[in-house]
Protein backbone atom coordinates (compact mmCIF):
# COMPACT_ATOMS: atom_id res chain seq x y z
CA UNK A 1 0.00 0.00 0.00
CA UNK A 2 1.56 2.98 -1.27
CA UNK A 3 0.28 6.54 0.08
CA UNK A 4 -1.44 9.01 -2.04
CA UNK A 5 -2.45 12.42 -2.19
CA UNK A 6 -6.05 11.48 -1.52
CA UNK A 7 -5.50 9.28 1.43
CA UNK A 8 -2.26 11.35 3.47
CA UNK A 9 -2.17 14.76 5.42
CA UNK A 10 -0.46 17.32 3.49
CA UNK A 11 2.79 17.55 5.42
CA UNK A 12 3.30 13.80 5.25
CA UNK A 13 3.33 14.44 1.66
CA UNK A 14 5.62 17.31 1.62
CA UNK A 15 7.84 15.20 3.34
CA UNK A 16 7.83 12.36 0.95
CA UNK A 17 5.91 9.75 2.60
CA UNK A 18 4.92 8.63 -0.68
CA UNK A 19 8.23 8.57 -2.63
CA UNK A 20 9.89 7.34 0.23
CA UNK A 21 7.74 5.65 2.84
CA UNK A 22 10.51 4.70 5.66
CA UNK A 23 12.26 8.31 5.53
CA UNK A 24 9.38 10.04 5.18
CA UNK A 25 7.61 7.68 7.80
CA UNK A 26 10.84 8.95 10.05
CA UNK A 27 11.16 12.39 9.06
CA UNK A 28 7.04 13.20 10.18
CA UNK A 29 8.53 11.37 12.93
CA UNK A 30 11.00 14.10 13.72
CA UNK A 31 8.86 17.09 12.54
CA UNK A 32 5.86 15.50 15.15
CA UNK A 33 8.01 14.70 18.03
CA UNK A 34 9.81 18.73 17.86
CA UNK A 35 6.38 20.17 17.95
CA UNK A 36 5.12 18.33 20.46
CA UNK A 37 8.08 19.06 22.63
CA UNK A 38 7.65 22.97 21.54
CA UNK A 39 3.74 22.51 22.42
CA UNK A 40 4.54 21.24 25.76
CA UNK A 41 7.39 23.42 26.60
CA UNK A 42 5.11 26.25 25.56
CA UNK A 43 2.05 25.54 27.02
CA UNK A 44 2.45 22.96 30.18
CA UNK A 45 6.11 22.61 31.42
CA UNK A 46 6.98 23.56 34.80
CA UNK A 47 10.39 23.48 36.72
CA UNK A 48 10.51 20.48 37.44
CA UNK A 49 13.64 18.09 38.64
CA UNK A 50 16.10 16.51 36.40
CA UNK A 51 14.82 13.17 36.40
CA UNK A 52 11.54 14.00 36.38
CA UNK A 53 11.85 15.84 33.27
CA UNK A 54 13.77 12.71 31.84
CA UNK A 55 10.66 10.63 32.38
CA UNK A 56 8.68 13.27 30.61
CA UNK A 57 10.53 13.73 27.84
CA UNK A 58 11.05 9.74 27.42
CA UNK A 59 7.34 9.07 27.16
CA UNK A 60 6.70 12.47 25.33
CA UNK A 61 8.98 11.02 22.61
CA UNK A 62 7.65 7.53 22.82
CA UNK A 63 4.33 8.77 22.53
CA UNK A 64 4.42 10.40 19.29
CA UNK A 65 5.10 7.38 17.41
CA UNK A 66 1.49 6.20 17.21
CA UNK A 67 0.84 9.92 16.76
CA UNK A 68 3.28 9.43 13.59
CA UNK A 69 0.66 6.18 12.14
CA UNK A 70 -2.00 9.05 12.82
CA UNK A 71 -0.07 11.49 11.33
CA UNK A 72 0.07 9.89 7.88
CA UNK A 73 -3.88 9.92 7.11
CA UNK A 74 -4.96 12.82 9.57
CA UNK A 75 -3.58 16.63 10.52
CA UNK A 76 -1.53 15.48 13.24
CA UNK A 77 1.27 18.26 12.16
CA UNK A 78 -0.80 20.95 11.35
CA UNK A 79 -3.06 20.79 14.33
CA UNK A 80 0.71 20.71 16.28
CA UNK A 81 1.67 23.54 14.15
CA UNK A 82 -1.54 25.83 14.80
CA UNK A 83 -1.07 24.79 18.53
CA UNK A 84 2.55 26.03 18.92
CA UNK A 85 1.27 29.25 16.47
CA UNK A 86 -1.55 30.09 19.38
CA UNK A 87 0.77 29.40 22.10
CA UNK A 88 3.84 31.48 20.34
CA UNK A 89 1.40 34.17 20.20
CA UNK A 90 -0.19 34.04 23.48
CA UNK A 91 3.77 33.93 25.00
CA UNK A 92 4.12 37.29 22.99
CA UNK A 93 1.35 38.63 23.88
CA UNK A 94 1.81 37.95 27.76
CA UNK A 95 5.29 39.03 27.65
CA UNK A 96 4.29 42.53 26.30
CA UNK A 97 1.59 42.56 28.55
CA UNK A 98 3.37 42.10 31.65
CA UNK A 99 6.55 44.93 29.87
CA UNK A 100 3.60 47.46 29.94
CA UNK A 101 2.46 46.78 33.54
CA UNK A 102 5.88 47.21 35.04
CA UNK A 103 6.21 50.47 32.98
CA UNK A 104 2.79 51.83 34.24
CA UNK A 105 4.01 51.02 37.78
């Protein structure tokens, strides 16, 4: 079974999936697994201790590979990527907001 245009999400085809199905299997992979770290640092990490962030990380990174099977037929990446785009914002946002209230004080 080969992928097609009809049947994958458009980032797996940008990446190849269907000219190459291992490297492009690995490379949506990669591209999953760094916005999913960027997502969570963004939006849910804490300070937390060394180990415990180990753990984290370890299952975060495990976890996306049956987000990567997902991510072949449905908008795994681009739901990550408008994710990290509202939280990149909000970040901005929060950052000015909190620039202006020390300067008004």
């Amino acid at each position: 079974m080969s992928a097609t245009g009809e049947d994958s999400s458009p980032i797996a085809l940008l990446l190849g999936i269907n000219e190459h199905p291992v490297a492009g299997f690995f490379l949506l992979y990669l591209v999953i697994t760094v916005l999913t770290i960027l997502v969570y640092q963004l939006g849910f990490a804490k300070k937390l201790p060394l180990l415990k962030s180990a753990v984290i990380y370890i299952l975060l990174i495990l976890g996306c590979f049956p987000l990567t099977f997902f991510g072949i037929g449905l908008p795994v990446a681009e739901g990550l990527l408008c994710a990290a785009a509202v939280l990149i914002i909000y970040k901005i946002r929060l950052h000015q907001s909190k620039k202006n209230k020390a300067e008004h004080l």
